[in-house]
Protein backbone atom coordinates (compact mmCIF):
# COMPACT_ATOMS: atom_id res chain seq x y z
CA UNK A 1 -44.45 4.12 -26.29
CA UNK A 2 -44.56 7.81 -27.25
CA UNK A 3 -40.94 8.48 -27.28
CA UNK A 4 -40.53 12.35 -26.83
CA UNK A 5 -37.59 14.84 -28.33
CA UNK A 6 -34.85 13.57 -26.41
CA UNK A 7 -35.77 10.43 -25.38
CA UNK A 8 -33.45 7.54 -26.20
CA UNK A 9 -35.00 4.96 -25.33
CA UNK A 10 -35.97 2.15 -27.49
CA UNK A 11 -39.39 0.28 -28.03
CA UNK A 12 -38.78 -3.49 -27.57
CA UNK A 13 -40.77 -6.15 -28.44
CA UNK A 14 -41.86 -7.73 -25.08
CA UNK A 15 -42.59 -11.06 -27.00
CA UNK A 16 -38.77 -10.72 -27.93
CA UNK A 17 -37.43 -10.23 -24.64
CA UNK A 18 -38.91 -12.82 -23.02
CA UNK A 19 -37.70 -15.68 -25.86
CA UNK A 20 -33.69 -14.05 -26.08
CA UNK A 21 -34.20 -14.19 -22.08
CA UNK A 22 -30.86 -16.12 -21.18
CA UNK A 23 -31.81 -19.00 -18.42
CA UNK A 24 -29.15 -18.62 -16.73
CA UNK A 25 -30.49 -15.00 -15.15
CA UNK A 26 -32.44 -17.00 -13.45
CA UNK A 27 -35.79 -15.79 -12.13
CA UNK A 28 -36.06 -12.66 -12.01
CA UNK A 29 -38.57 -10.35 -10.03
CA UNK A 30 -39.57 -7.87 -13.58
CA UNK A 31 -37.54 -4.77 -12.63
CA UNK A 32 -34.28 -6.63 -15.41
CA UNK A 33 -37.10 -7.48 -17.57
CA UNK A 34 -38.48 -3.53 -17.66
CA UNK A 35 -35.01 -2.30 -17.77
CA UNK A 36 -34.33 -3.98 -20.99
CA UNK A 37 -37.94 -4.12 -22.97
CA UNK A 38 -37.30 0.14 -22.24
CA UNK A 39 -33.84 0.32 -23.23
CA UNK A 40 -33.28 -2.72 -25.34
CA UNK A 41 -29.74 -3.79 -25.48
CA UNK A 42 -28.31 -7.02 -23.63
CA UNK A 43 -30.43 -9.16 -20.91
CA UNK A 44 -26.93 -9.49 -19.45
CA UNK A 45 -26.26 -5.52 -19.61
CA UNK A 46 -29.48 -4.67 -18.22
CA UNK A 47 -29.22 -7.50 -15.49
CA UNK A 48 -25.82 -5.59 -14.33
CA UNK A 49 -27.49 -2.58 -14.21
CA UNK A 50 -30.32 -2.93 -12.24
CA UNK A 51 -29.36 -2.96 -8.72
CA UNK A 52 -31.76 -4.79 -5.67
CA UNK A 53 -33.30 -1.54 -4.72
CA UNK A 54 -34.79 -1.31 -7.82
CA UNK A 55 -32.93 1.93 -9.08
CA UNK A 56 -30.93 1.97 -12.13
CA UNK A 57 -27.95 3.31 -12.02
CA UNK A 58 -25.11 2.24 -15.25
CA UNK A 59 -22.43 4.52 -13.54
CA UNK A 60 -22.29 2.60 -10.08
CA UNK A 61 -19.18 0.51 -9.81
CA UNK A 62 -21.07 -1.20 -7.01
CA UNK A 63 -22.92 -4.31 -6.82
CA UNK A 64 -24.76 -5.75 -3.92
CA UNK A 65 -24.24 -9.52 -3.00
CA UNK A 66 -25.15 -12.28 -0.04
CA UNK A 67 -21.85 -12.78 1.95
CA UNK A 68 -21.96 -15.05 5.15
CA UNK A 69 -25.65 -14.28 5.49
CA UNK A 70 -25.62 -10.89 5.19
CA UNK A 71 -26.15 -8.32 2.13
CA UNK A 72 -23.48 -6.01 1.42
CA UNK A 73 -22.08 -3.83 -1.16
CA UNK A 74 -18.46 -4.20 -3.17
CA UNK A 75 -16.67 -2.59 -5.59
CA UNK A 76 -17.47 -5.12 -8.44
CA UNK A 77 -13.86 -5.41 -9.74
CA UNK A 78 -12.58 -6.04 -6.19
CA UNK A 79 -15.23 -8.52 -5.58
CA UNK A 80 -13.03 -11.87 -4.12
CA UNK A 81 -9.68 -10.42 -4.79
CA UNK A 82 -9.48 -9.96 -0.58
CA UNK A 83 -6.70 -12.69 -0.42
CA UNK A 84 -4.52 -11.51 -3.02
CA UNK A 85 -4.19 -8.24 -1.60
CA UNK A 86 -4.59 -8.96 2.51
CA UNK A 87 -0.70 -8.92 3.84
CA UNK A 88 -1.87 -11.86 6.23
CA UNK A 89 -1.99 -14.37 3.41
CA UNK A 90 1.64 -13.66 2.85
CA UNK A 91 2.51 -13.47 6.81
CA UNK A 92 4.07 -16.58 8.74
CA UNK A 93 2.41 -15.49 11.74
CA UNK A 94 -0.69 -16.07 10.25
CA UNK A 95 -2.78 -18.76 11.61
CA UNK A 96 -6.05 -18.86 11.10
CA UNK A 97 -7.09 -22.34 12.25
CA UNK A 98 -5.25 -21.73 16.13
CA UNK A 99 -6.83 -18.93 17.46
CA UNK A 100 -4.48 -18.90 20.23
CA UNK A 101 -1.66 -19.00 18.06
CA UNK A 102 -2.60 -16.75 15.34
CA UNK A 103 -1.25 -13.15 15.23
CA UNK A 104 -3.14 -10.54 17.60
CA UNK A 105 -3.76 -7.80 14.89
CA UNK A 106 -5.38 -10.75 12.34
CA UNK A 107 -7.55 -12.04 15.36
CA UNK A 108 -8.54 -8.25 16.10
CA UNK A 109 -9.35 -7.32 12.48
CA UNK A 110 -11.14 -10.76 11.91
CA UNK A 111 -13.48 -9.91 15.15
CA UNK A 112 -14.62 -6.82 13.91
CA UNK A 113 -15.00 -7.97 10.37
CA UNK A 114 -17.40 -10.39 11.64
CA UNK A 115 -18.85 -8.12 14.22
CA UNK A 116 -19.78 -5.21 11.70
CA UNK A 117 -19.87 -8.17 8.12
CA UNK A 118 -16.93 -6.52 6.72
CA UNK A 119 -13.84 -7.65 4.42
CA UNK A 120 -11.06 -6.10 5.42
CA UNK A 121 -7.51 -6.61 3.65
CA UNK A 122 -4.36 -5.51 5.65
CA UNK A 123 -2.14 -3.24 3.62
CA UNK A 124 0.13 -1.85 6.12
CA UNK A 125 1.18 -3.90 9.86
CA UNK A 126 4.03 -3.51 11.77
CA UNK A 127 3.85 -7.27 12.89
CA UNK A 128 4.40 -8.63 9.00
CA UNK A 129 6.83 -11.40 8.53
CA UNK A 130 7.80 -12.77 4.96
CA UNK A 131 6.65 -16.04 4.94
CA UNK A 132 4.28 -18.94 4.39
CA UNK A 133 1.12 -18.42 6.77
CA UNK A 134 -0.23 -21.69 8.64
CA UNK A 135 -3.35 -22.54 7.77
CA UNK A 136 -3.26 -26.41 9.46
């Protein structure tokens, strides 16, 4: 690789890469493996940084995952942390499992979560009790 004034990337042995590949990446489709025989560092690192539409971009704090069938984007560090911050899951008019039961504004916001494949976590509702939700 002619490495010009400037340029910081890194020659890598290819040979290398492939034998420090970790397994658990999995199989990968080459654009990880480029990414890191270029810029060396961590298979791990450059396995982050290599999003599905095959840019690179190390300042995203977005990833792209399969959720209920569909692909969608997240905020990596709020990736699963829906039920720790959704007021629902600390509501006692939350029921989940009765539909006809459960509290209007949870059955609205579920509908058009699953209408649109979104995850939405209530912050703010007028309808919020203290309380242990039902989930039977």
């Amino acid at each position: 690789m002619n490495a010009g004034k400037g340029d910081t990337r890194r020659p890598t042995d290819e040979k290398k890469v492939a034998e420090n590949w970790p397994a658990d990446l999995g199989p990968e489709d080459g654009k990880v493996k480029r990414f890191h025989k270029v810029y060396g560092g961590s298979a791990t690192t450059a396995h982050k940084l290599v999003c599905s539409f095959g840019r690179v971009n190390k300042f995203s704090p977005y990833i792209e995952y399969v959720h209920h069938g569909a692909k969608v984007t997240v905020r990596e560090d709020l990736k699963g942390t829906h039920r720790d911050h959704c007021l629902c899951f600390s509501c006692a008019k939350f029921r989940p499992n009765n539909h006809g039961e459960n509290c209007r504004v949870a059955n609205d916001t579920f509908a058009n979560c699953a209408k649109h494949n979104l995850t939405t976590p209530v912050f703010e509702c007028l309808n919020f009790v203290e309380g242990e939700p039902d989930a039977s």
